[in-house]
N, C-alpha and C. Protein backbone atom coordinates (compact mmCIF):
# COMPACT_ATOMS: atom_id res chain seq x y z
N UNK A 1 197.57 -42.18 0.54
CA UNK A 1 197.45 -40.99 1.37
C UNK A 1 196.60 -39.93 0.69
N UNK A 2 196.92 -39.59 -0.32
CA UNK A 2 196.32 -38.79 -1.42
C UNK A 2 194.65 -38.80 -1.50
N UNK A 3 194.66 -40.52 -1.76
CA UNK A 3 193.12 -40.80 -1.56
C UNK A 3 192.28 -40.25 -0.76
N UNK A 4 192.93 -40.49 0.55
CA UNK A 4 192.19 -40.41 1.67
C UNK A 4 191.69 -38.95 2.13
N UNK A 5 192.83 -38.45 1.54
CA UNK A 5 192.68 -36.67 1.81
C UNK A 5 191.40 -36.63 1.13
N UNK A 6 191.48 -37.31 -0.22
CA UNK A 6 190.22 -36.74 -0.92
C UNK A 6 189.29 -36.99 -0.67
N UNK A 7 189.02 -38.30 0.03
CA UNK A 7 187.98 -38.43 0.52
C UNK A 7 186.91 -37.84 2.13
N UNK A 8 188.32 -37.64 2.24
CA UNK A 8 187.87 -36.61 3.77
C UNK A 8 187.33 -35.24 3.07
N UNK A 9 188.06 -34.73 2.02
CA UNK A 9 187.69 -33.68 1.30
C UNK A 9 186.20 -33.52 1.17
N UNK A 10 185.57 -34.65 0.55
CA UNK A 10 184.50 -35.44 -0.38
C UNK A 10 183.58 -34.91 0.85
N UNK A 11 183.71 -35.85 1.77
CA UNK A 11 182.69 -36.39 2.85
C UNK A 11 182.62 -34.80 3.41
N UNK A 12 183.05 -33.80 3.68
CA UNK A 12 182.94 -32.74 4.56
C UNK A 12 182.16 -31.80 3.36
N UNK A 13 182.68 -32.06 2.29
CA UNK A 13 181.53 -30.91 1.21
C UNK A 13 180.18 -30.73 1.02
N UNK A 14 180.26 -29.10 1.57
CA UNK A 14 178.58 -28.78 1.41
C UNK A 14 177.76 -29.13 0.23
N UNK A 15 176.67 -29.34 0.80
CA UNK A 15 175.43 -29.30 -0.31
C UNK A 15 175.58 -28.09 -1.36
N UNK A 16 175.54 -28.26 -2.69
CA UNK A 16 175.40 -26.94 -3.70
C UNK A 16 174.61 -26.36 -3.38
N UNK A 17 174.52 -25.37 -2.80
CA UNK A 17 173.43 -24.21 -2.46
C UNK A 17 173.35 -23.38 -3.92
N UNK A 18 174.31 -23.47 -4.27
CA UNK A 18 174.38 -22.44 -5.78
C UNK A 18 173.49 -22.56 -6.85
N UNK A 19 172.77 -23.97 -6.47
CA UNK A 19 172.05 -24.85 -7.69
C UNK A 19 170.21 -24.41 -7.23
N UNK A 20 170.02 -23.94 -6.14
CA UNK A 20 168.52 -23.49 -5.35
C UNK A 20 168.45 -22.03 -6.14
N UNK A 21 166.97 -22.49 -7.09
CA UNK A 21 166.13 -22.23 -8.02
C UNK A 21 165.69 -23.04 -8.73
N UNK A 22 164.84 -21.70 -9.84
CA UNK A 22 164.26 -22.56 -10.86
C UNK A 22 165.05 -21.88 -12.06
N UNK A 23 165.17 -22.81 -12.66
CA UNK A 23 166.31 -22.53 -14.04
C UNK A 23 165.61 -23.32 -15.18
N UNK A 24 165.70 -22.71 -16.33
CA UNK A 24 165.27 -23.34 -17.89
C UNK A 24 165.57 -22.97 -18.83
N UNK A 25 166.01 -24.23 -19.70
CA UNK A 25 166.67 -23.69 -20.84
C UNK A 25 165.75 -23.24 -22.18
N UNK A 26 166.47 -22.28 -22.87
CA UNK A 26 166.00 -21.10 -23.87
C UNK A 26 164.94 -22.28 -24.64
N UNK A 27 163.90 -21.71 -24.96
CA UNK A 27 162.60 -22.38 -25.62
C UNK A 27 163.22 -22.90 -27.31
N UNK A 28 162.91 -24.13 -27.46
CA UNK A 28 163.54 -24.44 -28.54
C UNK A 28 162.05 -25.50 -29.70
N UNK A 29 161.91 -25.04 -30.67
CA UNK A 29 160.79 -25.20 -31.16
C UNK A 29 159.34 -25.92 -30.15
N UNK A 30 159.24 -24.71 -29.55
CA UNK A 30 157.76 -24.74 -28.30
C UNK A 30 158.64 -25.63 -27.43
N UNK A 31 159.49 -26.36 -27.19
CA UNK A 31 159.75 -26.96 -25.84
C UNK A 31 160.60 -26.57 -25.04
N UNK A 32 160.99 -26.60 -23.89
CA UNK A 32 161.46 -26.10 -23.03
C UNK A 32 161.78 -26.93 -21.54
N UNK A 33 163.19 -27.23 -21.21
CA UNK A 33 163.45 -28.38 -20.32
C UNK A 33 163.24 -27.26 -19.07
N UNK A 34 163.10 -27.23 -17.92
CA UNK A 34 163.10 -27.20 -16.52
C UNK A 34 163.73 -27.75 -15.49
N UNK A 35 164.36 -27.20 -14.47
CA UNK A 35 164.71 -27.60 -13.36
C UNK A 35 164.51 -26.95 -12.18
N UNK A 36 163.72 -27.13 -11.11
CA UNK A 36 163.45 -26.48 -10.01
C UNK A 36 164.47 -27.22 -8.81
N UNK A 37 165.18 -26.18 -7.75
CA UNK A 37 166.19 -27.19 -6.54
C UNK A 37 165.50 -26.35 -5.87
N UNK A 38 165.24 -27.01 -4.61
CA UNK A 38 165.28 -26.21 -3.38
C UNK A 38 165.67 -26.80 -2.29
N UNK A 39 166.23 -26.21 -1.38
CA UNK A 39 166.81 -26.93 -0.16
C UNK A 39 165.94 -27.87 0.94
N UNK A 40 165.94 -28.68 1.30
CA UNK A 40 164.96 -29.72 2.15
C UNK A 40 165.00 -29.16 3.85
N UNK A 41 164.23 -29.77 4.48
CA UNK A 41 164.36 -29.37 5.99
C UNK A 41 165.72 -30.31 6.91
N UNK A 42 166.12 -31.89 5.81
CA UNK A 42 167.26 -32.27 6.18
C UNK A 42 168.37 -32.19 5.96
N UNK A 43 168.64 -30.61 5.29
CA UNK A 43 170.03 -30.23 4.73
C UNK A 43 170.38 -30.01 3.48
N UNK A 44 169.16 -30.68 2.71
CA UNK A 44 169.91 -31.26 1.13
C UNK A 44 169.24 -30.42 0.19
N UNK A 45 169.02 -30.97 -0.97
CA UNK A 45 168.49 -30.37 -2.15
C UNK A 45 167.46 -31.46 -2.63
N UNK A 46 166.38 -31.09 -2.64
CA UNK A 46 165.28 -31.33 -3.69
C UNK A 46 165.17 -30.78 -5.48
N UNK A 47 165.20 -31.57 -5.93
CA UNK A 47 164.85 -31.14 -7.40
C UNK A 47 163.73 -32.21 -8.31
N UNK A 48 162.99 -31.12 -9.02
CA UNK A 48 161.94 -31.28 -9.71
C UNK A 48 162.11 -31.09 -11.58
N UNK A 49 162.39 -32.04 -12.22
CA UNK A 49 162.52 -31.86 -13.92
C UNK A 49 161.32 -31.55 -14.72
N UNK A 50 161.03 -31.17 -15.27
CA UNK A 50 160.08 -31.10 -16.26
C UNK A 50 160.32 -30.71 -17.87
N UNK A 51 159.05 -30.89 -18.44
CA UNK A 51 159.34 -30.21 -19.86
C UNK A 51 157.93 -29.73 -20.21
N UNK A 52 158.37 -28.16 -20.39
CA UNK A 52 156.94 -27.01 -20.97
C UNK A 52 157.11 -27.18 -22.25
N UNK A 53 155.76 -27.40 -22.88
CA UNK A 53 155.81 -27.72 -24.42
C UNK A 53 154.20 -27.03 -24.69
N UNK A 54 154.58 -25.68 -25.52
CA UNK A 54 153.72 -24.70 -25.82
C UNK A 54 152.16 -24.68 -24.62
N UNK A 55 152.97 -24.55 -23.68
CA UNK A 55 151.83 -24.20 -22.13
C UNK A 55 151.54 -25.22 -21.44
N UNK A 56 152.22 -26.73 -21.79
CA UNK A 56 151.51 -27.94 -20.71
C UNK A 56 153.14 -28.03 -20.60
N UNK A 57 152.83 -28.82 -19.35
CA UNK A 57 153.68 -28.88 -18.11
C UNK A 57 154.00 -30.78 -18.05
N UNK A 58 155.08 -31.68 -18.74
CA UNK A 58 155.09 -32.67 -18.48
C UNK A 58 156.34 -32.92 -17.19
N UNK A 59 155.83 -33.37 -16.33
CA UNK A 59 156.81 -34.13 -15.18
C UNK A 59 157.85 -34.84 -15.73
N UNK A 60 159.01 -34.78 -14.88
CA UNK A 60 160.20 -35.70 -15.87
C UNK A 60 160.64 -36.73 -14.47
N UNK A 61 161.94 -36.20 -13.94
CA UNK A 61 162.27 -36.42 -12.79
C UNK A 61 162.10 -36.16 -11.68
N UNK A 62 162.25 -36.46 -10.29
CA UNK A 62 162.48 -36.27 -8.83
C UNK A 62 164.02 -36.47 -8.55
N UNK A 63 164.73 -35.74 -8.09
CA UNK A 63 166.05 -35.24 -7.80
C UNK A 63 166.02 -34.92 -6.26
N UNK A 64 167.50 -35.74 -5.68
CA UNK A 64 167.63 -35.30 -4.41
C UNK A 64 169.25 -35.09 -4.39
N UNK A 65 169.50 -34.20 -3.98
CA UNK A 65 171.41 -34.07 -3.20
C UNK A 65 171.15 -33.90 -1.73
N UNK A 66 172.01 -35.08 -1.45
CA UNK A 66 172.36 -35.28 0.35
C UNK A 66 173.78 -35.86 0.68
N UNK A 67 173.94 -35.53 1.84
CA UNK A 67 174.98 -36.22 2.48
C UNK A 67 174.44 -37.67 2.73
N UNK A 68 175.40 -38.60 2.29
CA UNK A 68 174.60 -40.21 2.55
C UNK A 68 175.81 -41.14 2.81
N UNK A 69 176.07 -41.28 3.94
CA UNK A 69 177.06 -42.21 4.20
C UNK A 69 178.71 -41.50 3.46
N UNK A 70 178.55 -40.39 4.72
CA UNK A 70 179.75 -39.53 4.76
C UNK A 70 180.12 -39.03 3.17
N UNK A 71 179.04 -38.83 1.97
CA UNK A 71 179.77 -38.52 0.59
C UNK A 71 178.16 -37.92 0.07
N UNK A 72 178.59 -37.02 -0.31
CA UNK A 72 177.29 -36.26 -1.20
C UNK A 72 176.71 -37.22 -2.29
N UNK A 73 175.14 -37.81 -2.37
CA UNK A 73 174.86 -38.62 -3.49
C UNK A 73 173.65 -37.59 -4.29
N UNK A 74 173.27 -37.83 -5.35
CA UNK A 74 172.73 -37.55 -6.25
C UNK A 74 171.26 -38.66 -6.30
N UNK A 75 170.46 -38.65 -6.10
CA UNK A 75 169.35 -39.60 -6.02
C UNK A 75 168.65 -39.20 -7.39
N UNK A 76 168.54 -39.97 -8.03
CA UNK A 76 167.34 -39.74 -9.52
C UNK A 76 166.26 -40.94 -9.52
N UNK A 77 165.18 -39.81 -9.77
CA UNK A 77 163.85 -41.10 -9.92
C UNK A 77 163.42 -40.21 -11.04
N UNK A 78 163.93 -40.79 -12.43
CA UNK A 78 163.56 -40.50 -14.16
C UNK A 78 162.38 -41.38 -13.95
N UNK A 79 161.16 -41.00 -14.36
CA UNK A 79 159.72 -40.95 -14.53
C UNK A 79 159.55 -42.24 -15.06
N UNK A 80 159.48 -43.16 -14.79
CA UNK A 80 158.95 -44.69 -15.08
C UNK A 80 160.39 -45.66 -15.56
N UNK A 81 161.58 -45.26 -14.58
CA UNK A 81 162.24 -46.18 -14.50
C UNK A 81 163.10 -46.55 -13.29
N UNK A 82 164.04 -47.01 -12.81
CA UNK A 82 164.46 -47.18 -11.70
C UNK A 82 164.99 -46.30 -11.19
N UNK A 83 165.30 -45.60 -9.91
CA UNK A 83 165.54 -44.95 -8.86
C UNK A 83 167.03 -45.31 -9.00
N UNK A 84 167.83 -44.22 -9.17
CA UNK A 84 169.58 -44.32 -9.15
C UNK A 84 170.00 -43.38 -8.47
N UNK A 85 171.46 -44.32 -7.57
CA UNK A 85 172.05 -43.41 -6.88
C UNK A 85 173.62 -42.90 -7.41
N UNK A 86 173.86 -41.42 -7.46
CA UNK A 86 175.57 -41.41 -7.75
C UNK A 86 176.55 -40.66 -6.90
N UNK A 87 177.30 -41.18 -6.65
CA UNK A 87 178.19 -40.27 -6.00
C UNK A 87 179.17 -39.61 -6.03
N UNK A 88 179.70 -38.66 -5.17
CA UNK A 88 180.23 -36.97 -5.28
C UNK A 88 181.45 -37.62 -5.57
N UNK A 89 182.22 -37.30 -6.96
CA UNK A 89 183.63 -37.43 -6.96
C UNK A 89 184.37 -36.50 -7.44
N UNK A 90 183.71 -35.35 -7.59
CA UNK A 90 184.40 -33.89 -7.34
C UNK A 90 183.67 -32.65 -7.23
N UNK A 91 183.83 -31.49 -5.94
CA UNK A 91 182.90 -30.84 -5.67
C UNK A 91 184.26 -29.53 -5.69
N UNK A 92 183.60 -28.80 -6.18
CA UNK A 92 184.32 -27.54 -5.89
C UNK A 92 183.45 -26.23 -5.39
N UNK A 93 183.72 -24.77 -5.55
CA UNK A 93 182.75 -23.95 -4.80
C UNK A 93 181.64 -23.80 -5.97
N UNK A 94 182.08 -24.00 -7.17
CA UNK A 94 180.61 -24.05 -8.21
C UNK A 94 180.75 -24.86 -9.30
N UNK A 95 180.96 -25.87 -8.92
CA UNK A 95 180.66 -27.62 -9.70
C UNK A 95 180.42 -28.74 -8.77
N UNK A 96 179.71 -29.57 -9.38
CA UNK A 96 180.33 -30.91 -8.61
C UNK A 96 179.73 -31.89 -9.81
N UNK A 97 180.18 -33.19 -9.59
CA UNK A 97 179.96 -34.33 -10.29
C UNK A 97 179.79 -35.82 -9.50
N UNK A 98 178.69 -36.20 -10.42
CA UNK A 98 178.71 -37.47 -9.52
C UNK A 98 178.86 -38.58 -10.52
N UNK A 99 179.14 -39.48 -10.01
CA UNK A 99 179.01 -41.04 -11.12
C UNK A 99 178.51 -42.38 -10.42
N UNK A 100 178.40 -43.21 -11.13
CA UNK A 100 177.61 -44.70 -10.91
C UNK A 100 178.22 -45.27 -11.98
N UNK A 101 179.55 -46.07 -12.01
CA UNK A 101 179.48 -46.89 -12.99
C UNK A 101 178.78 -47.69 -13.43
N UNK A 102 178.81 -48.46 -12.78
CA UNK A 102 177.57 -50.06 -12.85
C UNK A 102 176.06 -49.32 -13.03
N UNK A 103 176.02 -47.96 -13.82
CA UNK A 103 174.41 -47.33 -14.37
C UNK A 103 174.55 -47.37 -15.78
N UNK A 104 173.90 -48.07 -16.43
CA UNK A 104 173.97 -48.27 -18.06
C UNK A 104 173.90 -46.12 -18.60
N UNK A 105 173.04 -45.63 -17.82
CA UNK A 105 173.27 -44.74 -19.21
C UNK A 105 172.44 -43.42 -18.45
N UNK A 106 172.69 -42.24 -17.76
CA UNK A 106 174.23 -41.74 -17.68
C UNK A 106 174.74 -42.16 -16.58
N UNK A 107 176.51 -42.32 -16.69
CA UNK A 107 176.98 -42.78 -15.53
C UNK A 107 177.79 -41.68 -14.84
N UNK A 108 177.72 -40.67 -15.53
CA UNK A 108 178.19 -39.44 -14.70
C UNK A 108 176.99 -38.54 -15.39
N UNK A 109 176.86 -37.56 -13.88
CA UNK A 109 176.22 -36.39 -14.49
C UNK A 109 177.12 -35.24 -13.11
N UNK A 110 176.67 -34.45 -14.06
CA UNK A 110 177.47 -32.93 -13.87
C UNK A 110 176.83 -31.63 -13.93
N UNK A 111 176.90 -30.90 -12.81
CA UNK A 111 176.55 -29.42 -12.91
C UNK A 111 177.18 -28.59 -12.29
N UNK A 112 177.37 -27.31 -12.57
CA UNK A 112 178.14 -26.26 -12.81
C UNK A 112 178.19 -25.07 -13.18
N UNK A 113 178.54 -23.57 -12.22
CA UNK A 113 177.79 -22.46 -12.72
C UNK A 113 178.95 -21.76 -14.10
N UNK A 114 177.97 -21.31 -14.72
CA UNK A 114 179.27 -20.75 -15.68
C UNK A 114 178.35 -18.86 -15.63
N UNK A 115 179.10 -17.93 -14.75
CA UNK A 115 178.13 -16.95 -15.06
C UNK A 115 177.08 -17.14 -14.48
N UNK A 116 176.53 -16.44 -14.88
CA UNK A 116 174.42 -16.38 -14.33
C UNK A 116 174.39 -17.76 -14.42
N UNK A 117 174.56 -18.79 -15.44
CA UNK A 117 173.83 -20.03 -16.14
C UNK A 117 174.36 -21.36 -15.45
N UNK A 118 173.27 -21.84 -15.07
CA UNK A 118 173.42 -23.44 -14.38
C UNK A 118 173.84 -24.24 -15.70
N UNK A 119 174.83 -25.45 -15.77
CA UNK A 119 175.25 -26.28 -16.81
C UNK A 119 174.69 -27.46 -16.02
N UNK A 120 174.40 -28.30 -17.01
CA UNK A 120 174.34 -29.45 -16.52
C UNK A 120 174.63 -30.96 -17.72
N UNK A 121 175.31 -31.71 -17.36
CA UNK A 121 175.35 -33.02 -18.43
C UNK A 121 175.34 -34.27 -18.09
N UNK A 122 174.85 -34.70 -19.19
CA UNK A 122 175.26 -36.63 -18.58
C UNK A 122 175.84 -37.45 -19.59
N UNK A 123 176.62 -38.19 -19.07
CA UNK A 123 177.54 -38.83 -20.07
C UNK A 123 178.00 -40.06 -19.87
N UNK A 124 178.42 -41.07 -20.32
CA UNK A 124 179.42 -41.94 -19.89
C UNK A 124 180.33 -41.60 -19.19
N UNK A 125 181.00 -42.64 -18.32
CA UNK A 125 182.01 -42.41 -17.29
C UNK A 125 183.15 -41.57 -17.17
N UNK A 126 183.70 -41.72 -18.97
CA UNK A 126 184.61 -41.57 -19.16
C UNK A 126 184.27 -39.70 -20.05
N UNK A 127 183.20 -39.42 -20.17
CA UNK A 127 182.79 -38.40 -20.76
C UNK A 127 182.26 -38.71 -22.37
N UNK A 128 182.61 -39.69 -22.66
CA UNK A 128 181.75 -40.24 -24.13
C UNK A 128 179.89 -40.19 -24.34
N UNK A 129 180.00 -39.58 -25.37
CA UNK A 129 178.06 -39.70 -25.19
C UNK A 129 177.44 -38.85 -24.42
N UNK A 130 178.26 -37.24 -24.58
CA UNK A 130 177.81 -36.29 -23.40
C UNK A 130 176.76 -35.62 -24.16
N UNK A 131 175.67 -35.35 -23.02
CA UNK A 131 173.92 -34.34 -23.11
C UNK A 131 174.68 -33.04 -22.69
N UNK A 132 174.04 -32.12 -22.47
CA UNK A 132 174.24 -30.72 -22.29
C UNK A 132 173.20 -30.04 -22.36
N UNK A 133 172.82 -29.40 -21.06
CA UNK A 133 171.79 -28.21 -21.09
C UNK A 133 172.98 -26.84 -20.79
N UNK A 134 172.22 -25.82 -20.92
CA UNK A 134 172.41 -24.47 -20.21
C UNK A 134 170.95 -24.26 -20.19
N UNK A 135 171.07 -23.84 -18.24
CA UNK A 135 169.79 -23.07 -18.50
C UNK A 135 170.21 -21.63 -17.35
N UNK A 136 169.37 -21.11 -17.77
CA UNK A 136 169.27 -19.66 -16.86
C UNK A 136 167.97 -19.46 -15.94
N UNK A 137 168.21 -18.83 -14.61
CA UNK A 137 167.27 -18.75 -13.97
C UNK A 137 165.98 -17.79 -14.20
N UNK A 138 165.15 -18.44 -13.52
CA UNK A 138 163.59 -17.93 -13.90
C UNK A 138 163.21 -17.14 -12.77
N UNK A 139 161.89 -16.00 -12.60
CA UNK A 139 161.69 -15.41 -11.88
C UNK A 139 160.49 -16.33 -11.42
N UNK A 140 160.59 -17.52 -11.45
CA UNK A 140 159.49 -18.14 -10.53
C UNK A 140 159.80 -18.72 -8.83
């Protein structure tokens, strides 16, 4: 019963609107990670990764959040490897998380406002082997 609530929960949760900008974390010897979201014309979120490294601009990822078969997924296309999908297994009014077990490496990722500052991580399933950004938004 429990389940099911949650999953009705799951399937009715909005898109993170909280996450639309551009956010980057504090410059750390000349480099600097990036994340741009913006909302799509079909509801969802677009996102764009990069990394600024003393004035050039390298492309990283393509990022999508949508509703996809009644559950918010996470779409990643990391820059010369396969296209992964994860899905919403906990959304609140400023977090959510998604996972993919059967994804070698990360099988959860996570973001989350803390304050002004977007969080974001990826980790094993279980939280072992966790990344971590903070970044703060940009006036771009």
């Amino acid at each position: 019963m429990l389940s099911a609530l949650f999953s009705v929960i799951l399937a009715s949760a909005p898109v993170p609107l909280w996450m639309v900008g551009t956010w980057c974390t504090a410059p750390t010897n000349g480099r600097q990670m990036c994340e741009r979201w913006e909302g799509d014309p079909q509801g969802g979120l677009s996102g764009v990764a990069e990394v600024r490294r003393d004035g050039a601009v390298s492309p990283g990822e393509t990022m999508r959040i949508a509703q996809q078969g009644g559950v918010l997924v996470f779409h990643a296309e990391p820059r010369g490897q396969a296209p992964t999908d994860f899905r919403a297994i906990m959304v609140s009014a400023d977090a959510i998380t998604f996972e993919n077990r059967a994804h070698d490496y990360p099988q959860r990722v996570r973001y989350w406002r803390e304050g002004a500052a977007l969080m974001a991580e990826i980790s094993l399933a279980d939280g072992s082997k966790p990344m971590r950004w903070t970044f703060h938004r940009t006036g771009e």
